[in-house]
PDB file of N, CA and C in Angstrom:
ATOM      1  N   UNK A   1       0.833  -1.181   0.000  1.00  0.00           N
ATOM      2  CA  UNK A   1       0.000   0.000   0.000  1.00  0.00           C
ATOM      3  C   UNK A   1       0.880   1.248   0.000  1.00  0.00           C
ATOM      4  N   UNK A   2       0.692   2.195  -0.777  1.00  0.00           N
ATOM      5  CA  UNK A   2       1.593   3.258  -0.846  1.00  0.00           C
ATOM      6  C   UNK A   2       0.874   4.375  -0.124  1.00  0.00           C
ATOM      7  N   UNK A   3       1.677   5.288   0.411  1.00  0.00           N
ATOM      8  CA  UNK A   3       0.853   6.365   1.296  1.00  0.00           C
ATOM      9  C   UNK A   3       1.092   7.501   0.516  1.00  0.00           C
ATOM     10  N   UNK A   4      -0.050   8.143   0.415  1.00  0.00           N
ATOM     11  CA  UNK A   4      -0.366   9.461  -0.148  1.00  0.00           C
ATOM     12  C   UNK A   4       0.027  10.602   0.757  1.00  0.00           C
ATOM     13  N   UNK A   5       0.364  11.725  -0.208  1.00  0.00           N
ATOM     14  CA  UNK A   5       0.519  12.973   0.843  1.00  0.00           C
ATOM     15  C   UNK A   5      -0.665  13.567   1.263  1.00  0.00           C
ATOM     16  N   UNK A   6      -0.974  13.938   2.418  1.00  0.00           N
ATOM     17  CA  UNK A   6      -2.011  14.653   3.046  1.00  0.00           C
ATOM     18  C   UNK A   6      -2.535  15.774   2.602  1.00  0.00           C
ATOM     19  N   UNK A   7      -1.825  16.399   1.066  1.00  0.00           N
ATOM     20  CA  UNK A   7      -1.853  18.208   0.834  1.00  0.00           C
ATOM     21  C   UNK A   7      -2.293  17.449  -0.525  1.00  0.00           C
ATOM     22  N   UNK A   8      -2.646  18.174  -0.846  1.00  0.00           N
ATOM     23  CA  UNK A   8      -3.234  18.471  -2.937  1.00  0.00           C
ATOM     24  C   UNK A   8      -2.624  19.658  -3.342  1.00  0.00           C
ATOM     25  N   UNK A   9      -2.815  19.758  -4.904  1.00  0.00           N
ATOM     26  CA  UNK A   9      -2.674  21.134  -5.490  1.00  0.00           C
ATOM     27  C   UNK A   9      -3.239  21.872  -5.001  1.00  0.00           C
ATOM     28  N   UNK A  10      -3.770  23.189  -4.668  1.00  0.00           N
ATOM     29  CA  UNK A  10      -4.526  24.278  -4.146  1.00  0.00           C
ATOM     30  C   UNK A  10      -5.109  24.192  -2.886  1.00  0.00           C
ATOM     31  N   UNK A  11      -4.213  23.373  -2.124  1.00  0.00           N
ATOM     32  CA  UNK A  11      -4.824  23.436  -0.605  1.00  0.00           C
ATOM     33  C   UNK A  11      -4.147  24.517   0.249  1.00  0.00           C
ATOM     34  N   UNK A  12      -4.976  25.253   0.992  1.00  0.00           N
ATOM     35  CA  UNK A  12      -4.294  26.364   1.562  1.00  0.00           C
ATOM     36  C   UNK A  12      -3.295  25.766   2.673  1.00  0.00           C
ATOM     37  N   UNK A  13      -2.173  26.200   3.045  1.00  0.00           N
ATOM     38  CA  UNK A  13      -1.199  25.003   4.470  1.00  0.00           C
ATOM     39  C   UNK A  13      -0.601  26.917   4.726  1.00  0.00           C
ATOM     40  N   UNK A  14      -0.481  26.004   6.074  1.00  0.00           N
ATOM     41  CA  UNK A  14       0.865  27.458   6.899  1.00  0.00           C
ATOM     42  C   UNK A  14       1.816  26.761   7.050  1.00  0.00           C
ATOM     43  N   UNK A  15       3.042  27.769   6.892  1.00  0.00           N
ATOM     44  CA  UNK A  15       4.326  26.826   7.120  1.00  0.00           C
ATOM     45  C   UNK A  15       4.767  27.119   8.620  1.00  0.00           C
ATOM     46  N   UNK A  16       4.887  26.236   9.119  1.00  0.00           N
ATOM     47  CA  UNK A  16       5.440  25.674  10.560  1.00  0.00           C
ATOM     48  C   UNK A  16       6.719  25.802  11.548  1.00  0.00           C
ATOM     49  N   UNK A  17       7.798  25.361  10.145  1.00  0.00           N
ATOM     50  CA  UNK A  17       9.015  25.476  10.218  1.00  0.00           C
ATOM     51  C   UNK A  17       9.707  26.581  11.786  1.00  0.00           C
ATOM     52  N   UNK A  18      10.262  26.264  12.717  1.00  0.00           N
ATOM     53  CA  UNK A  18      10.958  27.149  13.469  1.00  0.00           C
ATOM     54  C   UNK A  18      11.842  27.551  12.881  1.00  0.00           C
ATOM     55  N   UNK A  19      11.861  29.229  13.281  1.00  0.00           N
ATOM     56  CA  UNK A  19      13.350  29.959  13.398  1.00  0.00           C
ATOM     57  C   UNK A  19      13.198  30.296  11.183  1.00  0.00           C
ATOM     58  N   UNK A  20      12.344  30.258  10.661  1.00  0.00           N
ATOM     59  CA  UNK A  20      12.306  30.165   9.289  1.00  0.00           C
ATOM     60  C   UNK A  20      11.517  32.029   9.660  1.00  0.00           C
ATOM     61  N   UNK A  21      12.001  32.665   8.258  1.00  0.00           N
ATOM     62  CA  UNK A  21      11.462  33.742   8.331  1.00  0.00           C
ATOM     63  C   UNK A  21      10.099  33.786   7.839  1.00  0.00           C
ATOM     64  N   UNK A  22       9.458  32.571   7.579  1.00  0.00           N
ATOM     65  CA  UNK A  22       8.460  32.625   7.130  1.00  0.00           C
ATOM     66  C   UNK A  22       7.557  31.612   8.064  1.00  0.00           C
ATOM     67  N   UNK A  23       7.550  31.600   8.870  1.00  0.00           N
ATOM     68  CA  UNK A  23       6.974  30.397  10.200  1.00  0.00           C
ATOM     69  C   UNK A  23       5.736  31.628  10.551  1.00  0.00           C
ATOM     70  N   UNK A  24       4.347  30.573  10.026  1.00  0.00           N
ATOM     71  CA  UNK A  24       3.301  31.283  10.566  1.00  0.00           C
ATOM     72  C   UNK A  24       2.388  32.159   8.764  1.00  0.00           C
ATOM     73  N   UNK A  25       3.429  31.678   8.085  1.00  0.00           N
ATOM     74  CA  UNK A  25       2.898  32.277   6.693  1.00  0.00           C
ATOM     75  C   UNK A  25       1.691  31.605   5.951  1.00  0.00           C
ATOM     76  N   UNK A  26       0.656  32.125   5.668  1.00  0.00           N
ATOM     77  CA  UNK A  26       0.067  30.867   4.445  1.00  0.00           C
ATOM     78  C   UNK A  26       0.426  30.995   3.563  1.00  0.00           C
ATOM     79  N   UNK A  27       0.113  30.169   2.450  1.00  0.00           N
ATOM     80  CA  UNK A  27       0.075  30.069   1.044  1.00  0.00           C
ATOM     81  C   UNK A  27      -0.120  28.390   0.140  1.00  0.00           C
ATOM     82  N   UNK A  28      -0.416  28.954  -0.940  1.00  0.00           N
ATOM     83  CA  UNK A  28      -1.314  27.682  -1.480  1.00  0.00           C
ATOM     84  C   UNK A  28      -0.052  26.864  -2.009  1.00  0.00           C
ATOM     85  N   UNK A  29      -0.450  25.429  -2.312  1.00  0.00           N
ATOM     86  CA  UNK A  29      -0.009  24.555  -2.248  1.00  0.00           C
ATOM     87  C   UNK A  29      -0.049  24.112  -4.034  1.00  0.00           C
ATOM     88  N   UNK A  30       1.110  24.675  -4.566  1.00  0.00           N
ATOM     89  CA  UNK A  30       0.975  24.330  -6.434  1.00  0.00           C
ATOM     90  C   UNK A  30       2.100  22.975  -6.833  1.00  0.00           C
ATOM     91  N   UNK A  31       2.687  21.868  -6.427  1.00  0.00           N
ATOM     92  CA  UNK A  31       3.003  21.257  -6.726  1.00  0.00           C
ATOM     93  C   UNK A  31       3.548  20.561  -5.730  1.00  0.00           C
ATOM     94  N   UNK A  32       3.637  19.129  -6.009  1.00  0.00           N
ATOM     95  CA  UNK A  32       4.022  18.120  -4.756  1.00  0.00           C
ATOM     96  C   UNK A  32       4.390  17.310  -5.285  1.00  0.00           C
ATOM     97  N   UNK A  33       5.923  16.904  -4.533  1.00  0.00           N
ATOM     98  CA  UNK A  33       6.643  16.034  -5.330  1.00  0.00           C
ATOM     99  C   UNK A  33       7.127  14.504  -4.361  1.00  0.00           C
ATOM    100  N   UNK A  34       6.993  14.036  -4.718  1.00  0.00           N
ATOM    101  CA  UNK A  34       7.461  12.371  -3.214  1.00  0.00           C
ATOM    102  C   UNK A  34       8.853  12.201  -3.925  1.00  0.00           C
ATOM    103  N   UNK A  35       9.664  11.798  -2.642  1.00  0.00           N
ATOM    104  CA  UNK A  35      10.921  11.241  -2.675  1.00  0.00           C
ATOM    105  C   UNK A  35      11.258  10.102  -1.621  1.00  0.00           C
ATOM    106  N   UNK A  36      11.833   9.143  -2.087  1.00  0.00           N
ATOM    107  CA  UNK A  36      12.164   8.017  -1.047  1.00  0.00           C
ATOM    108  C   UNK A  36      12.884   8.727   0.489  1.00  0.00           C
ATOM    109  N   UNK A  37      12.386   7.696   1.118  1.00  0.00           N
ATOM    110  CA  UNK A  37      12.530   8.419   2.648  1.00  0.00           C
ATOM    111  C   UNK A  37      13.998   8.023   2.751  1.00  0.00           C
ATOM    112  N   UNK A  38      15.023   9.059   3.175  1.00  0.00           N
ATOM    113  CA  UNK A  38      16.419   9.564   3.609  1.00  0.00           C
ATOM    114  C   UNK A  38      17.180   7.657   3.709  1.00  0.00           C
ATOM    115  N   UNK A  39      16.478   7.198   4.296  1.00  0.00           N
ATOM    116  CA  UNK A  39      17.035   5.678   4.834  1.00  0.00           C
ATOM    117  C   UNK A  39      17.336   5.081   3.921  1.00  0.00           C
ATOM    118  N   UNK A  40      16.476   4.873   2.804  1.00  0.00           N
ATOM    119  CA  UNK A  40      16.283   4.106   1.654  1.00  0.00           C
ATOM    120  C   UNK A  40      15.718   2.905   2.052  1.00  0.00           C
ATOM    121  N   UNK A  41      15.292   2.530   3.005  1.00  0.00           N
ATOM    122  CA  UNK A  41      14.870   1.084   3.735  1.00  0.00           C
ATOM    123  C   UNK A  41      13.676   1.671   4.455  1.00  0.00           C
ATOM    124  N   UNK A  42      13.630   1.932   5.451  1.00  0.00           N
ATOM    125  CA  UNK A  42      12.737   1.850   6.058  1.00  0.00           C
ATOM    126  C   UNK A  42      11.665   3.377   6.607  1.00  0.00           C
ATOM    127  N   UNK A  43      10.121   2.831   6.878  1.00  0.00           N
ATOM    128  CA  UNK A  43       9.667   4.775   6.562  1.00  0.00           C
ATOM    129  C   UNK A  43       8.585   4.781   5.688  1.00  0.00           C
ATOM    130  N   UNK A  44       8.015   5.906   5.704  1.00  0.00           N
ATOM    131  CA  UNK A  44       7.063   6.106   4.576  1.00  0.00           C
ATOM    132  C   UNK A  44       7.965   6.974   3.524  1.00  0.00           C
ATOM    133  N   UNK A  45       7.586   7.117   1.750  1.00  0.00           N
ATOM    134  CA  UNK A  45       8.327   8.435   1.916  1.00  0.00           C
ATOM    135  C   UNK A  45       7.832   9.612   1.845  1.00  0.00           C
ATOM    136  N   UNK A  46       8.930  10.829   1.935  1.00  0.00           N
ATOM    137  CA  UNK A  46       9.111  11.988   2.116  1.00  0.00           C
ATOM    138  C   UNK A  46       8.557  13.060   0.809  1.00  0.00           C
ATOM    139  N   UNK A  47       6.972  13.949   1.185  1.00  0.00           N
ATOM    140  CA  UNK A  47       6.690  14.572   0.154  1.00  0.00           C
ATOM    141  C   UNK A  47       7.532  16.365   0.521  1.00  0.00           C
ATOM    142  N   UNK A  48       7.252  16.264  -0.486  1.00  0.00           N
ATOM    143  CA  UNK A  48       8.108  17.904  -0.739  1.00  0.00           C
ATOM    144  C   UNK A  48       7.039  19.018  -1.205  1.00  0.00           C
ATOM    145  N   UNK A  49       6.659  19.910  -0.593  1.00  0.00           N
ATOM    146  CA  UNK A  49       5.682  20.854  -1.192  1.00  0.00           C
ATOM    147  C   UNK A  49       6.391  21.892  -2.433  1.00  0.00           C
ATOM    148  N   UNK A  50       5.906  22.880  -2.881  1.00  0.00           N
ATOM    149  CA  UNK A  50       6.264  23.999  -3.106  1.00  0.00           C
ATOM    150  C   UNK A  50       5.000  24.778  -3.413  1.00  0.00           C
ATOM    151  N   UNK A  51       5.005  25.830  -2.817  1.00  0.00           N
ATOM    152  CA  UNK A  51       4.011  26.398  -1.902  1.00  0.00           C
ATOM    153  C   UNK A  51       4.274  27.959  -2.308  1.00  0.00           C
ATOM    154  N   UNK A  52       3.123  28.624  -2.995  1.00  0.00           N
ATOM    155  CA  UNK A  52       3.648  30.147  -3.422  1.00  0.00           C
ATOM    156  C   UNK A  52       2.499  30.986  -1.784  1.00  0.00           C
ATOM    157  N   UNK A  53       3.671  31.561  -1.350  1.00  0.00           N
ATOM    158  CA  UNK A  53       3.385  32.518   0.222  1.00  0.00           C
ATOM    159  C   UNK A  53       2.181  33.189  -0.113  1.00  0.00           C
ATOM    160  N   UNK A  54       1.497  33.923   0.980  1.00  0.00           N
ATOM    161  CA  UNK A  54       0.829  35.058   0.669  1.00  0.00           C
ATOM    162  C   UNK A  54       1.520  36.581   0.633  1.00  0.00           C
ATOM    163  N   UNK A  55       3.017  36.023   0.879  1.00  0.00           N
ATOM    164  CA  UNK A  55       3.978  37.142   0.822  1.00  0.00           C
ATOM    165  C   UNK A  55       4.671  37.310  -0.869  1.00  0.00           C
ATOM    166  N   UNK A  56       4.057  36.654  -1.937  1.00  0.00           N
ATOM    167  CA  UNK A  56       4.409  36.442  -3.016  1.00  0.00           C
ATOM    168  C   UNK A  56       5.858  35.996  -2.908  1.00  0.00           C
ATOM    169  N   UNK A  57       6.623  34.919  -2.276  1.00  0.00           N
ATOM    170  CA  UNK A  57       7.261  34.480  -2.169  1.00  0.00           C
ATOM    171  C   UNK A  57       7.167  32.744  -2.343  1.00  0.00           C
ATOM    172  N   UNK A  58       8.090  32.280  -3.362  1.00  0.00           N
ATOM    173  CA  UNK A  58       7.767  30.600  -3.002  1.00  0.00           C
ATOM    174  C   UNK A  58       8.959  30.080  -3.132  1.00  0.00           C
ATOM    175  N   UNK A  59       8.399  28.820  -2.248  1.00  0.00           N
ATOM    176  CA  UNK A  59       8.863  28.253  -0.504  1.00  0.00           C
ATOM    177  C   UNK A  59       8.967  26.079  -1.281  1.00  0.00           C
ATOM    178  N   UNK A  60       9.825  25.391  -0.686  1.00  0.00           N
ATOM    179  CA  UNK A  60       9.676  23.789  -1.506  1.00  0.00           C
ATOM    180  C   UNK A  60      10.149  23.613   0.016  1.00  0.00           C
ATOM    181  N   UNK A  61       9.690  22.609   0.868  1.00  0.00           N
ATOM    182  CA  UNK A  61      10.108  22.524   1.640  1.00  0.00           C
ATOM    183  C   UNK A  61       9.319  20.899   2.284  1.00  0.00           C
ATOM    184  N   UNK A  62       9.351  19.985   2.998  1.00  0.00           N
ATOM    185  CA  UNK A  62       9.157  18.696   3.383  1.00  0.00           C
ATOM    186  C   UNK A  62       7.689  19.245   3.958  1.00  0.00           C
ATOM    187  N   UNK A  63       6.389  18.309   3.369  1.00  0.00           N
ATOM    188  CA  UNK A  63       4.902  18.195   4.088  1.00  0.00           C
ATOM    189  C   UNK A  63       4.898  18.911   5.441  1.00  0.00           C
ATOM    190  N   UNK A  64       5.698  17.802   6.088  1.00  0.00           N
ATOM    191  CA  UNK A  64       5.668  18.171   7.248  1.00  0.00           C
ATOM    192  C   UNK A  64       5.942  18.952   8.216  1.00  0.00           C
ATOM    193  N   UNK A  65       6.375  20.310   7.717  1.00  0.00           N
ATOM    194  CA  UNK A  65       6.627  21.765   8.124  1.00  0.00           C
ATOM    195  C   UNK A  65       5.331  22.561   7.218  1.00  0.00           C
ATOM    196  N   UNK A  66       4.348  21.593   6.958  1.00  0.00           N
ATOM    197  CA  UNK A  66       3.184  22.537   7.105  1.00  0.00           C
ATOM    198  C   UNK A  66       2.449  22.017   7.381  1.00  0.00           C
ATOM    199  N   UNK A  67       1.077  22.492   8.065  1.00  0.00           N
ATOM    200  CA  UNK A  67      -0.372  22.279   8.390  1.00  0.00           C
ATOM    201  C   UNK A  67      -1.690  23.202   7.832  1.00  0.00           C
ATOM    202  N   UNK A  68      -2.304  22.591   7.631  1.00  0.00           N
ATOM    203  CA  UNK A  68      -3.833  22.899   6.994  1.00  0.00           C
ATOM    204  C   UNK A  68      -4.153  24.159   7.283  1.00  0.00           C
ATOM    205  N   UNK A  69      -4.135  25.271   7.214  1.00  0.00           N
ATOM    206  CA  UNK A  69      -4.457  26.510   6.838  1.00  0.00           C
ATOM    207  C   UNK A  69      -5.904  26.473   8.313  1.00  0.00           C
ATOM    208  N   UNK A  70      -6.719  25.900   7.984  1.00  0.00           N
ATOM    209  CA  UNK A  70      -7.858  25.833   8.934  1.00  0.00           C
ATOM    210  C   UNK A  70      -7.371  25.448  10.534  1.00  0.00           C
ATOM    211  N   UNK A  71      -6.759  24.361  10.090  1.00  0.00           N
ATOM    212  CA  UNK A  71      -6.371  23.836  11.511  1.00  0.00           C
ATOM    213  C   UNK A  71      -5.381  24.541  12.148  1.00  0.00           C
ATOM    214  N   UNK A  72      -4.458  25.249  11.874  1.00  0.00           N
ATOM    215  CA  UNK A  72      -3.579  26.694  12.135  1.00  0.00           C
ATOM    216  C   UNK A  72      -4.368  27.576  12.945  1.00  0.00           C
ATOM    217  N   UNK A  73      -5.978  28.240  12.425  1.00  0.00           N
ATOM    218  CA  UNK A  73      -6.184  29.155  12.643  1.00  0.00           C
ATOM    219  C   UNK A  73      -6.816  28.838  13.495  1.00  0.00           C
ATOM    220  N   UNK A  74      -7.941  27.458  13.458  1.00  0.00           N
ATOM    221  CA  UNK A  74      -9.007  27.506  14.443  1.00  0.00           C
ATOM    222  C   UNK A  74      -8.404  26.810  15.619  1.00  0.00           C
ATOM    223  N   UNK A  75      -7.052  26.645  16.032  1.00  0.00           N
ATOM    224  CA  UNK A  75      -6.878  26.378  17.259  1.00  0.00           C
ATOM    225  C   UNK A  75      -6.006  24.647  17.578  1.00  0.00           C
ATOM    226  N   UNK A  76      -6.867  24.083  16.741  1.00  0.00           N
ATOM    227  CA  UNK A  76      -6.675  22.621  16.531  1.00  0.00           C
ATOM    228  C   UNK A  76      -5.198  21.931  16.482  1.00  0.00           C
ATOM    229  N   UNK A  77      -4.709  23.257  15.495  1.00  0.00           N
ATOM    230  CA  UNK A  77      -3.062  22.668  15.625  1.00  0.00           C
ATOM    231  C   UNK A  77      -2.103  22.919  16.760  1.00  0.00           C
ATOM    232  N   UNK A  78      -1.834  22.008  17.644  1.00  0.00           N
ATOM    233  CA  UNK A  78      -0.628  21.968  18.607  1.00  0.00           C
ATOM    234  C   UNK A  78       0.851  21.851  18.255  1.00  0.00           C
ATOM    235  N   UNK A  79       1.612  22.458  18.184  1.00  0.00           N
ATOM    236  CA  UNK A  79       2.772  22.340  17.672  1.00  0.00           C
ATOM    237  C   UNK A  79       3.949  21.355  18.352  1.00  0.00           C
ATOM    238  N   UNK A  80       3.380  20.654  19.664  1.00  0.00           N
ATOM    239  CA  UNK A  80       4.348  20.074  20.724  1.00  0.00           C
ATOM    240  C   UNK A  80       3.625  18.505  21.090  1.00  0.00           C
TER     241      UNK A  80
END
């Protein structure tokens, strides 16, 4: 069974990332790319966003330094 990334084309995500000058930014989600996970053995693998800001800036950076735009705002996302 292969695992899908959690994001689509045009899904709104905030990026997450600490200490990034852009931690806390939204922007939509225009291409997603999978790469075998770092190990080569073992893992799911590793999707890669690239993500144009609402700062007209764009950002390629691992799924998982972002979260759902909704779940950011309404509270839901815990960062710890």
């Amino acid at each position: 069974m292969q695992q899908e990334s959690k994001f689509q084309k045009g899904d709104r995500v905030v990026h997450i990332g600490w200490g990034a000058s852009y931690e806390g930014v939204g922007g939509t989600v225009m291409a997603i790319q999978r790469l075998p996970n770092a190990s080569g053995v073992f893992g799911a693998p590793d999707y890669y966003l690239r993500v144009i800001l609402d700062t007209a800036e764009v950002i390629e950076d691992r799924a998982a330094h972002f979260v759902p735009e909704d779940d950011f705002h309404s509270g839901s996302y815990i960062p710890f």
